[in-house]
Protein backbone atom coordinates (compact mmCIF):
# COMPACT_ATOMS: atom_id res chain seq x y z
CA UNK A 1 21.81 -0.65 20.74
CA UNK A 2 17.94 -0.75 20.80
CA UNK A 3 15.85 0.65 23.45
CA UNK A 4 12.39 -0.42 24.33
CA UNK A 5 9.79 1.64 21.64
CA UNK A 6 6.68 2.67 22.90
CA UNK A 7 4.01 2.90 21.08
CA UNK A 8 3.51 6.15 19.95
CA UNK A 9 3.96 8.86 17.56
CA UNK A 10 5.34 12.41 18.70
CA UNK A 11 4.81 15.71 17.05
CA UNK A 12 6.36 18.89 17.95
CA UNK A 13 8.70 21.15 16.16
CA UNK A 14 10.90 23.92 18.37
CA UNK A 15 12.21 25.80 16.71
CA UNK A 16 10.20 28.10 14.02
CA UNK A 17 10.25 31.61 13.15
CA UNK A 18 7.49 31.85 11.39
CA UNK A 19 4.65 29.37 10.55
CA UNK A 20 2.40 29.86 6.88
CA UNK A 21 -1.31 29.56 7.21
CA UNK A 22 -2.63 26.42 5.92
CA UNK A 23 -5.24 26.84 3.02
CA UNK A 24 -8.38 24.53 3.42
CA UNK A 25 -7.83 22.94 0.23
CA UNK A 26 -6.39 19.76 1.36
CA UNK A 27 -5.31 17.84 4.56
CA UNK A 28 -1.88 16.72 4.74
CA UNK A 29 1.40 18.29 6.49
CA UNK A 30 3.62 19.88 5.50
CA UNK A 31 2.18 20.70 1.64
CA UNK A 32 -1.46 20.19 2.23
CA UNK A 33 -4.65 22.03 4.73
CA UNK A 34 -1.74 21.44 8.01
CA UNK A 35 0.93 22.87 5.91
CA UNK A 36 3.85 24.32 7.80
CA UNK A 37 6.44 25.80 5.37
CA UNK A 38 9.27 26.55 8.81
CA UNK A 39 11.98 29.13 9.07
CA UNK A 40 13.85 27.52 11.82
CA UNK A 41 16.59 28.54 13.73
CA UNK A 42 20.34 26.70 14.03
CA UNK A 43 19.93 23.36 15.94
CA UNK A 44 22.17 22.98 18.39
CA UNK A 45 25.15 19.66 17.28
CA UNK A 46 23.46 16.44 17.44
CA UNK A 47 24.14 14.90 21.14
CA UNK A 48 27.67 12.79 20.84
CA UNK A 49 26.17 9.65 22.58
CA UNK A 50 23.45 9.61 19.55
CA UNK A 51 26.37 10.08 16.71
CA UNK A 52 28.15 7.38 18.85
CA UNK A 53 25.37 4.89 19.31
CA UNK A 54 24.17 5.67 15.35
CA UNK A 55 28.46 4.62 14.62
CA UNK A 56 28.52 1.67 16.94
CA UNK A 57 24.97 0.09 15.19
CA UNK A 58 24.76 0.85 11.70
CA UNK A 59 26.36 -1.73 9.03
CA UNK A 60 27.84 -0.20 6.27
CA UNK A 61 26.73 -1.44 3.03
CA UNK A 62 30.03 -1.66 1.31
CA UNK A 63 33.23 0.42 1.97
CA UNK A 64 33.44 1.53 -1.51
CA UNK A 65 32.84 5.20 -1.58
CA UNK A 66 29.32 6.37 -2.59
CA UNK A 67 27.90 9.36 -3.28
CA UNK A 68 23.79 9.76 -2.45
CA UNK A 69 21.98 12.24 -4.08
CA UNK A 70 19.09 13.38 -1.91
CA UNK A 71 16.09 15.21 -3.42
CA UNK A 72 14.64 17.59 -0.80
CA UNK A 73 13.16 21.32 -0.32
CA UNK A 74 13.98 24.65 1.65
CA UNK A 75 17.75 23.36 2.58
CA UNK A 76 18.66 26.66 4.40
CA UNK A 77 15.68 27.16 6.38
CA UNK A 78 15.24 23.30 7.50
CA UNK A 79 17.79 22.30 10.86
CA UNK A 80 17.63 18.41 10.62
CA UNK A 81 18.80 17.44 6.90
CA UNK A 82 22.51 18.64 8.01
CA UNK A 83 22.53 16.61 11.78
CA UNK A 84 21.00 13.53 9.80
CA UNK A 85 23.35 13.77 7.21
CA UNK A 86 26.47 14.12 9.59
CA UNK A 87 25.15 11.37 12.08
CA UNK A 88 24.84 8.91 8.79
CA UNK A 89 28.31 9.74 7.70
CA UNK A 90 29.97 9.73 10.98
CA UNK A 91 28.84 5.61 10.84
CA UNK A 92 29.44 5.38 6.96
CA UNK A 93 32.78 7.71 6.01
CA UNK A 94 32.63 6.08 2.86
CA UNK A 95 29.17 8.00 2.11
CA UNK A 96 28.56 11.72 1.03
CA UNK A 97 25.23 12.72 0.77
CA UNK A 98 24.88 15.38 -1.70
CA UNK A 99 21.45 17.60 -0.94
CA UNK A 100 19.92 19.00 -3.80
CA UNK A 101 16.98 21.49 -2.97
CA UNK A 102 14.04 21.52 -5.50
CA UNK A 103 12.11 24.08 -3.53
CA UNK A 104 9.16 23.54 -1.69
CA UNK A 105 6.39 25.68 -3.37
CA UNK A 106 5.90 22.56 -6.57
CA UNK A 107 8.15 20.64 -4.68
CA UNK A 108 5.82 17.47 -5.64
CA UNK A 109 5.67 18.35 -9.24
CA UNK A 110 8.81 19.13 -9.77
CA UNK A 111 9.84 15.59 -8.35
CA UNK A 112 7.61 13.81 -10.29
CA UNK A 113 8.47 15.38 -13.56
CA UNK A 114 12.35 14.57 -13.15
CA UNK A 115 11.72 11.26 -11.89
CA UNK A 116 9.26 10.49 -14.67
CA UNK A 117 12.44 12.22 -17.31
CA UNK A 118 15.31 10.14 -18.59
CA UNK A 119 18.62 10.51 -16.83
CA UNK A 120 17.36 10.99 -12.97
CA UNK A 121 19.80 9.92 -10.34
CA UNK A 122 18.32 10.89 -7.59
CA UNK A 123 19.00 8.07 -4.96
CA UNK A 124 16.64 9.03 -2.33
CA UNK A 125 13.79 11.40 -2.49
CA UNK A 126 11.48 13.00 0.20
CA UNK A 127 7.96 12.42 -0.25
CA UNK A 128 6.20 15.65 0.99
CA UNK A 129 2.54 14.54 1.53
CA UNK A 130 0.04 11.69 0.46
CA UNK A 131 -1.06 13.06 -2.51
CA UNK A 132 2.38 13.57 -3.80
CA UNK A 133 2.75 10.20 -3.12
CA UNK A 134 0.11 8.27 -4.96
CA UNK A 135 1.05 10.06 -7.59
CA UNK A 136 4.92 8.74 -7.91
CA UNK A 137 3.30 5.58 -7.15
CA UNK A 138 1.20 6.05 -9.88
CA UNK A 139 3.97 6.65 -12.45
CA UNK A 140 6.05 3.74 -11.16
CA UNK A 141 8.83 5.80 -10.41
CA UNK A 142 9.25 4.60 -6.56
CA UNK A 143 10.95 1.30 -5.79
CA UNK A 144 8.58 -0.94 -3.50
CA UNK A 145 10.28 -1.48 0.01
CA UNK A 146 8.42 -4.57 1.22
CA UNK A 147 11.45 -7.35 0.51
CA UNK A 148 14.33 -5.28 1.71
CA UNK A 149 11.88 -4.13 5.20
CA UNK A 150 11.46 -7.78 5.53
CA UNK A 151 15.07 -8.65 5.27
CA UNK A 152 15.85 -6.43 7.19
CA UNK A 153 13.46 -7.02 9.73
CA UNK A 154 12.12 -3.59 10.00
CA UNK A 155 9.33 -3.23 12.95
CA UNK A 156 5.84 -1.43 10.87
CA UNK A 157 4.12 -1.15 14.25
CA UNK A 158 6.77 1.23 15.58
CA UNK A 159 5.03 3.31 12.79
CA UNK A 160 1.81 2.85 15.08
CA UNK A 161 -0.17 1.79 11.85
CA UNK A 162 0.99 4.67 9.70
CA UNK A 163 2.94 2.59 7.10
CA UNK A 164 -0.39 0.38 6.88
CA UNK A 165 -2.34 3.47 5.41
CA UNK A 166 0.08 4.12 2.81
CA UNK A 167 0.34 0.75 1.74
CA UNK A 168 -1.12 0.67 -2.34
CA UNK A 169 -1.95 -2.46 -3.17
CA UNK A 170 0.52 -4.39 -0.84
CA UNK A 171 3.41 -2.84 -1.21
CA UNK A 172 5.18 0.03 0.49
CA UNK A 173 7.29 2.66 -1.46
CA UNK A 174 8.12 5.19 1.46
CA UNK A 175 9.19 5.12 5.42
CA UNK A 176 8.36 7.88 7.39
CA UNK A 177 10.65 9.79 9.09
CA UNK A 178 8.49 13.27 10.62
CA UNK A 179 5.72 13.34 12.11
CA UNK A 180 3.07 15.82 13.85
CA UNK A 181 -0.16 14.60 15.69
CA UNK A 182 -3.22 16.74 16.94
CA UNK A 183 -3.15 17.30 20.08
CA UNK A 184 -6.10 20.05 22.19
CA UNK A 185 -4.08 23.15 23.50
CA UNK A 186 -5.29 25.33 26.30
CA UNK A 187 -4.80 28.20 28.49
CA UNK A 188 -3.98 27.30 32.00
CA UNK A 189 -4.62 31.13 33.33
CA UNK A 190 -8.31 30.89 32.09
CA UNK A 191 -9.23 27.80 33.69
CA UNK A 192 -7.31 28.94 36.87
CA UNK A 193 -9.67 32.10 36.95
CA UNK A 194 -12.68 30.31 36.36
CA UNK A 195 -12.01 28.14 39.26
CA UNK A 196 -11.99 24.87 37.03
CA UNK A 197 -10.05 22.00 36.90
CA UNK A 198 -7.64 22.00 33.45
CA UNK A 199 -8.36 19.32 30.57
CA UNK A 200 -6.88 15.80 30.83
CA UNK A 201 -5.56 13.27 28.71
CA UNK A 202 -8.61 11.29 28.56
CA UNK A 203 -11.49 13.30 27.48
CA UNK A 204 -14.72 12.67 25.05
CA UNK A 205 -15.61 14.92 23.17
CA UNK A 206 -19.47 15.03 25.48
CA UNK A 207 -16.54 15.83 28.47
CA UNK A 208 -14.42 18.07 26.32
CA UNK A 209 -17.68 19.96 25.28
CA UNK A 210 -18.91 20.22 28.65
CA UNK A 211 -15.40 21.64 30.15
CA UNK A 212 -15.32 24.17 26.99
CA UNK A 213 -19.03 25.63 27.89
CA UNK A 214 -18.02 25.58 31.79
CA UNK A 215 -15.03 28.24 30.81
CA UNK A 216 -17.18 30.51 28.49
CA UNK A 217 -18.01 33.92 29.17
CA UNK A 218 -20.39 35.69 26.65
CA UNK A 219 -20.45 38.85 28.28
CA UNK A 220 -20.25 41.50 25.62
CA UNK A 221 -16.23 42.93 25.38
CA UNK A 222 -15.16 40.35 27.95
CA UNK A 223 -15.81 37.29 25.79
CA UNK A 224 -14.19 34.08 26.95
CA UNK A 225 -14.53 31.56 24.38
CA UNK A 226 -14.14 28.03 25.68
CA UNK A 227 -13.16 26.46 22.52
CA UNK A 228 -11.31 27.62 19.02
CA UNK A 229 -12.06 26.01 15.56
CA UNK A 230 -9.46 26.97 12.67
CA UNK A 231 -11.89 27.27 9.51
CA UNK A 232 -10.31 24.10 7.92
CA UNK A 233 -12.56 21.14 7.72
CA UNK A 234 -9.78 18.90 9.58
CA UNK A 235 -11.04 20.09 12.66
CA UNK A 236 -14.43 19.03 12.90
CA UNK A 237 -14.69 16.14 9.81
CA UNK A 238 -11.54 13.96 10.96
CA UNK A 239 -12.35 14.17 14.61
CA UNK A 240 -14.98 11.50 13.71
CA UNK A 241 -11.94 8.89 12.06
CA UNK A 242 -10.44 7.97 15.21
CA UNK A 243 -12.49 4.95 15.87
CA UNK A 244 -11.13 3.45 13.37
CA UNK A 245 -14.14 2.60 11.66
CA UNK A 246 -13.79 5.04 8.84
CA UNK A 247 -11.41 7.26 7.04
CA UNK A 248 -12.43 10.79 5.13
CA UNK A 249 -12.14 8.86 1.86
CA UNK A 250 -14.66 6.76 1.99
CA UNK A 251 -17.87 7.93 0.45
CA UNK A 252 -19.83 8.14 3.17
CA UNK A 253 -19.82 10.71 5.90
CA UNK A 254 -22.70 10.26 8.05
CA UNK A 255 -20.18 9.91 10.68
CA UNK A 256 -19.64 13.59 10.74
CA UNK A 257 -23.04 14.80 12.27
CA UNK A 258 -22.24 14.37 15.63
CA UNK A 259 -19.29 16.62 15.60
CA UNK A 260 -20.66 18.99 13.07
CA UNK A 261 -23.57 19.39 15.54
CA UNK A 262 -21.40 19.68 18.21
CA UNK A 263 -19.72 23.13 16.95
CA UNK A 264 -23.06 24.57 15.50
CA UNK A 265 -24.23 24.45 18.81
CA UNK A 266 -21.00 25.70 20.40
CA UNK A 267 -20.98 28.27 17.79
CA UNK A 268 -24.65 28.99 18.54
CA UNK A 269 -24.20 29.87 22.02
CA UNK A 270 -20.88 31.38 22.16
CA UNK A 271 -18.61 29.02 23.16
CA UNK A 272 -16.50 29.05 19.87
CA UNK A 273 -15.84 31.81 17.24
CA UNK A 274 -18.51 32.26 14.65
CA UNK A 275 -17.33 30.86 11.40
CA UNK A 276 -18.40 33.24 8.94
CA UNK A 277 -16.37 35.96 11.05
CA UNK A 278 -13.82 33.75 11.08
CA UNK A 279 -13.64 33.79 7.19
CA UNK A 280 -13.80 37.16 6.61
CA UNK A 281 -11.67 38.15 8.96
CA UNK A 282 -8.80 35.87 8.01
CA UNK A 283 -8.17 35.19 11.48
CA UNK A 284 -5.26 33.13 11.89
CA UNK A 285 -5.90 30.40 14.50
CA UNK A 286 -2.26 31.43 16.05
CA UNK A 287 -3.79 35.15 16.25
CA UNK A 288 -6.99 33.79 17.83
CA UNK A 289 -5.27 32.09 20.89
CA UNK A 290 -2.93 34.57 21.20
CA UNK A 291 -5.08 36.95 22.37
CA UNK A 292 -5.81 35.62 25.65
CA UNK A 293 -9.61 34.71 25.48
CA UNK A 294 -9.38 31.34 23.92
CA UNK A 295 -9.72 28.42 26.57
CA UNK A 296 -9.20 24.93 24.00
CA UNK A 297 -8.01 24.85 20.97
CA UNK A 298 -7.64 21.34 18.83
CA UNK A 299 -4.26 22.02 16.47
CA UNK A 300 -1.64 20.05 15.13
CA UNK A 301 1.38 19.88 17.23
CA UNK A 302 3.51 22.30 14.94
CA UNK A 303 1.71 25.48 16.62
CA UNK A 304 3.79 24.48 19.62
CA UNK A 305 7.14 25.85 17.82
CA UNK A 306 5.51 28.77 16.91
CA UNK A 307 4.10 29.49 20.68
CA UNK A 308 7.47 28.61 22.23
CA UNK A 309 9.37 30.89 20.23
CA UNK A 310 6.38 33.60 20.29
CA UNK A 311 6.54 33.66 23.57
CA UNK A 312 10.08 33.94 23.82
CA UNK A 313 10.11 37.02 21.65
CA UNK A 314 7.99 38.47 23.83
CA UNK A 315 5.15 38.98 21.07
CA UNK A 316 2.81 36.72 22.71
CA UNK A 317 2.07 38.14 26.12
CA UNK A 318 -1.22 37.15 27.08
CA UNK A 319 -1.00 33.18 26.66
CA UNK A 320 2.88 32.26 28.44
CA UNK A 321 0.39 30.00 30.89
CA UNK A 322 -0.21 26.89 28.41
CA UNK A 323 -0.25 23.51 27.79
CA UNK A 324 -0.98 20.49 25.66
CA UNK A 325 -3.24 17.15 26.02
CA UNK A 326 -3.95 14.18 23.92
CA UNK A 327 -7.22 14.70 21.60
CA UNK A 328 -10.53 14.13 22.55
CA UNK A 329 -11.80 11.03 21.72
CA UNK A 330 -15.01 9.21 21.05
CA UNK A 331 -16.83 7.21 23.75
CA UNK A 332 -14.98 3.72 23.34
CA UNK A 333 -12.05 4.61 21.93
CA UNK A 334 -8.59 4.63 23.73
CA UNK A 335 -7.47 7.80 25.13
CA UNK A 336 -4.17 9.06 22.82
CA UNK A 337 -5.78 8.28 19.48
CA UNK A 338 -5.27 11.12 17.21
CA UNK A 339 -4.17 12.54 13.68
CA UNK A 340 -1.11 12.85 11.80
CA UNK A 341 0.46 14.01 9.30
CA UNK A 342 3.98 12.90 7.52
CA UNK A 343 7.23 13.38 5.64
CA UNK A 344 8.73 10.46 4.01
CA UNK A 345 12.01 8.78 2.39
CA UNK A 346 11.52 6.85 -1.10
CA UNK A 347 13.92 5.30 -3.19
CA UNK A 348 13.35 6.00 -7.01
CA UNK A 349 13.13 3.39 -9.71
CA UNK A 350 16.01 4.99 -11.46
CA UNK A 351 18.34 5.11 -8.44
CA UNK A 352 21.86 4.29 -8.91
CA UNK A 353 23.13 3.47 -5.89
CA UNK A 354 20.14 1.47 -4.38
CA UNK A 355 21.21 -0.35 -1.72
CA UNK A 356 23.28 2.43 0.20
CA UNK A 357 19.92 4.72 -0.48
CA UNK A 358 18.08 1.96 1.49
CA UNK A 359 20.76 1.98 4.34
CA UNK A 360 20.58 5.96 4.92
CA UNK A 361 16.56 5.43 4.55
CA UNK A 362 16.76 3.14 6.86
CA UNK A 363 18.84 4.94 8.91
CA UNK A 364 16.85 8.23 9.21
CA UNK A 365 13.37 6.61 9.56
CA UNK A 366 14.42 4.28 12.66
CA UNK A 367 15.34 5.13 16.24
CA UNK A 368 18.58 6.49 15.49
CA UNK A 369 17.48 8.91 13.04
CA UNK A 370 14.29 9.74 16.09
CA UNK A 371 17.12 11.21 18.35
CA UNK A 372 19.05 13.40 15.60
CA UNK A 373 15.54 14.77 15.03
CA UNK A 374 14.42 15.14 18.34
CA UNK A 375 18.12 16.60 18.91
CA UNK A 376 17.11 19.37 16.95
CA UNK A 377 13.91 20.11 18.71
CA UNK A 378 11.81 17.87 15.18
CA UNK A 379 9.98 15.60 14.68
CA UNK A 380 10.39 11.96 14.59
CA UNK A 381 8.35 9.46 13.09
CA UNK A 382 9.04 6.71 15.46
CA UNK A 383 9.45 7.35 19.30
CA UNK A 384 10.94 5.87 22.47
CA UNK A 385 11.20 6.84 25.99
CA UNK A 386 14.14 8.80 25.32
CA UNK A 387 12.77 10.73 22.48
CA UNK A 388 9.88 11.70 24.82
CA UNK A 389 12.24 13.16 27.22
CA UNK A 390 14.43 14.97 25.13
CA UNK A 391 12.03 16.98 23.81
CA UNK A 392 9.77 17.34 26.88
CA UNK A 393 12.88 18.52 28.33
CA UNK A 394 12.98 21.58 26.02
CA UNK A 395 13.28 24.99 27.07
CA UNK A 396 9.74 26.29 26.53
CA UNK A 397 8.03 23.60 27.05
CA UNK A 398 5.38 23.21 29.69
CA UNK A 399 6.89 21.76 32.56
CA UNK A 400 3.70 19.76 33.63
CA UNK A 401 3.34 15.81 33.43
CA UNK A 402 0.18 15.80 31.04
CA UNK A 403 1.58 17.95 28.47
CA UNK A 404 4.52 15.25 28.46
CA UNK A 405 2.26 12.41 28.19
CA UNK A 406 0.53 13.98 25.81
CA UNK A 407 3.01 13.37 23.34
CA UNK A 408 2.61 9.58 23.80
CA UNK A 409 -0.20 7.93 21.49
CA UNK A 410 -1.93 5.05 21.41
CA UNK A 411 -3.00 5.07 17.58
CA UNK A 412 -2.74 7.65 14.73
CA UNK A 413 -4.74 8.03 11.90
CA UNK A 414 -3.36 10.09 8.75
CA UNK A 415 -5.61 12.81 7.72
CA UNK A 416 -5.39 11.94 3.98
CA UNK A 417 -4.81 8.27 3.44
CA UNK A 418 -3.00 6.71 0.09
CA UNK A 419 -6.00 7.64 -2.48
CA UNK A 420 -5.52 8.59 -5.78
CA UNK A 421 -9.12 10.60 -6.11
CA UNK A 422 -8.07 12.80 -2.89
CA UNK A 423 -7.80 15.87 -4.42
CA UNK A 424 -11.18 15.37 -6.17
CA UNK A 425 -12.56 14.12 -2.71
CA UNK A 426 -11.26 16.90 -1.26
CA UNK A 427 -13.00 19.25 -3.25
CA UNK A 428 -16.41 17.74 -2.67
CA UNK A 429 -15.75 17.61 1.06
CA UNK A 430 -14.05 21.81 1.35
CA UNK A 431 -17.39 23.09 -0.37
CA UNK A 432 -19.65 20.99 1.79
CA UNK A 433 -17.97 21.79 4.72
CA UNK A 434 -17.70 25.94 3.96
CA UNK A 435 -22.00 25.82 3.80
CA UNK A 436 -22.35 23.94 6.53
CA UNK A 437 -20.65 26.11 8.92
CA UNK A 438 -21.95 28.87 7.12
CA UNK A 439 -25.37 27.65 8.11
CA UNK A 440 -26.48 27.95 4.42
CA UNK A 441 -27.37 24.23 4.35
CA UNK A 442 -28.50 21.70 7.16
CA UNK A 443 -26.23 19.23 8.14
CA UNK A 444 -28.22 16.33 6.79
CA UNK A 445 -28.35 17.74 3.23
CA UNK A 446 -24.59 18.45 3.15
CA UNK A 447 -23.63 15.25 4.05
CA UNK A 448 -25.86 13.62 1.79
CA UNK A 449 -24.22 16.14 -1.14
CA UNK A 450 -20.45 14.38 0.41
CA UNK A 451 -21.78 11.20 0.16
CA UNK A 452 -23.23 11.54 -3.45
CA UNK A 453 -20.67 13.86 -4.51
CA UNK A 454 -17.70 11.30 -3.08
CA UNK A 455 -19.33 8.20 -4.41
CA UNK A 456 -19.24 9.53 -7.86
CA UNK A 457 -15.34 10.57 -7.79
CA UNK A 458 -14.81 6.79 -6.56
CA UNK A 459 -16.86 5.50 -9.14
CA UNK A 460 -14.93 7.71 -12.45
């Protein structure tokens, strides 16, 4: 049973109880600068019709009975591992998938140094971010997916060119099977009071910047900011890599003026936070919009689990009015183009039971694995029309039609792409960023510092 896949990439998680700030020092979900470590609550049973449909189209591998051992982290806190596991199984009796939780906090390193030991059996790991990645790449301790994708005829666009940017050197070693995107959040009571019309789903950032300053209110105790900038640099650096045209690994960054310039000025005249308060405050961007006074806000999609269920606990009181649109975008470029961020399925090297790893892999990256996740108010990878619904049809969620189609994408770039020099990059590009905003160096000389500063991790 396939349905029709649209093009897009969702990103929302429901269910959270409480959400850790994301340190600055790098740029990929969940162990990186958008990290979300999640207490969630018990998901509801996956739907029967998905369980049914997942029975009805899955081929078994063999019938011989197989035991998968699945290398993961924070087992009792995460609702989808269980519902994946019991959809798989309810096609595949034969199968037991044995979880075994490594813990999240070295989650990475911990992985790599058992999978780099003698004796592993680990037949399917989960590959926490990018950097992680690379670096099991690295050791040759991932098996490359590329002939068993092909025979299989696995569809890479339904990963709306995802898989391409983790692609090393032709092959691919992991499938995605979470996702979250950026989307621009926003208080519907402060544009209704200011008499202005709400944000849409196709905004530049010249529009977005004009709608932010028309919402503002600098009036000393009554401020109204019209935008909100968390002090990581993913929110003003990577808004500049959805052309296309370049990614933050590079080497050169004279892309990022426009959009640096664009929040000094905002920042300037009172439209957004000042950044230096920002810092020594420790102001927690879901603090900042809970307040009441913050009109935009660009934040990955995972905030909306922790402002449904804020809300619902009655803590946050002065923002129930809300709702989502896609990203702003740069002239040219196609309204719904955004960042993301992923988990991933590999299958080790070492692996003793390779094929039937490949089939659950399969399995929980594709559309049938999508419902189980959106089932359990997470996030899938891959998306359909049905996927859309179910979790637009959350309790919570805003109930009007652009916060719905903002969910639906129309490209998505990964913050971090496959690079093994990102955490050196990253470094370069965290202290350049932190004087800039501090105002401690033009714009101009900091990039030139990323540029020289990049070029010379490339070049070691």
């Amino acid at each position: 049973m396939k349905k029709r896949i649209l093009s897009s990439l969702l990103a929302m998680t429901l269910v959270v109880a409480s959400i850790t700030g994301c340190g600055a020092a790098a740029e990929q979900a969940p162990a990186a600068d958008t990290a979300q470590t999640e207490t969630q609550a018990q998901p509801e049973a996956a739907p029967a019709e998905t369980t049914e449909a997942a029975a009805e189209t899955a081929e078994t591998t063999s019938d011989e009975p197989v035991t998968l051992k699945w290398a993961l982290w924070d087992v009792s806190s995460t609702v989808y591992y269980q519902p994946l596991i019991d959809a798989y199984t309810a096609a595949h009796p034969n199968v037991t998938i044995e979880m075994v939780d490594l813990g999240s906090t070295d989650y990475s390193t911990v992985l790599g140094t058992q999978l780099s030991g003698a004796g592993s059996d680990f037949d399917v790991v989960t590959i926490k971010d990018v950097p992680g990645y690379v670096s099991l790449v690295n050791k040759g301790v991932l098996e490359p997916l590329n002939d068993r994708i092909a025979a299989d005829g696995v569809d890479l666009s339904l990963y709306n060119g995802v898989t391409d940017q983790v692609t090393i050197d032709g092959n691919l070693y992991e499938l995605p099977f979470r996702s979250d995107i950026w989307v621009l959040f926003y208080n519907k009571d402060i544009f209704d009071k200011a008499g202005v019309d709400y944000p849409t789903n196709d905004m530049t950032w010249e529009e977005y910047d004009k709608l932010a300053r028309s919402v503002t209110d600098t009036t000393p105790g009554a401020e109204v900011y019209g935008s909100h900038y968390h002090t990581w640099r993913s929110t003003i650096q990577l808004d500049g890599i959805l052309d296309g045209k370049h990614t933050i690994v590079d080497g050169e960054y004279d892309f990022t003026k426009p959009y640096y310039e664009m929040v000094l000025n905002q920042q300037k005249d009172g439209v957004c936070m000042d950044y230096a308060t920002l810092k020594t405050q420790g102001l927690h961007y879901s603090a900042a919009f809970a307040q009441g006074n913050v009109a935009t806000m660009n934040m990955g999609s995972w905030f909306i689990a922790t402002l449904i269920q804020k809300i619902k606990d009655g803590e946050y009181t002065d923002c129930t009015n809300w709702g989502i649109v896609k990203y702003p975008h740069a002239d040219g470029v196609e309204a719904g183009s955004t960042l993301s961020t992923i988990t991933a399925l590999a299958v080790p090297t070492s692996a003793p039971n390779k094929d039937a790893a490949w089939d659950f892999v399969k399995f929980v990256s594709g559309a049938e694995g999508a419902e189980v996740m959106a089932s359990t108010g997470n996030i899938p990878a891959m998306t359909n029309k049905t996927i859309v619904d179910i979790i637009a049809s959350m309790d919570g969620f805003p109930t009007d039609d652009a916060s719905k189609e903002a969910l639906i994408t129309s490209h998505t770039y990964l913050e971090m792409p496959a690079n093994d020099k990102s955490s050196e990059i990253e470094t370069v590009l965290n202290e350049q960023h932190d004087l800039i905003m501090n105002e401690e160096v033009s714009v101009d000389d900091a990039i030139a510092a990323m540029n020289e500063g990049v070029q010379a991790v490339l070049a070691q």
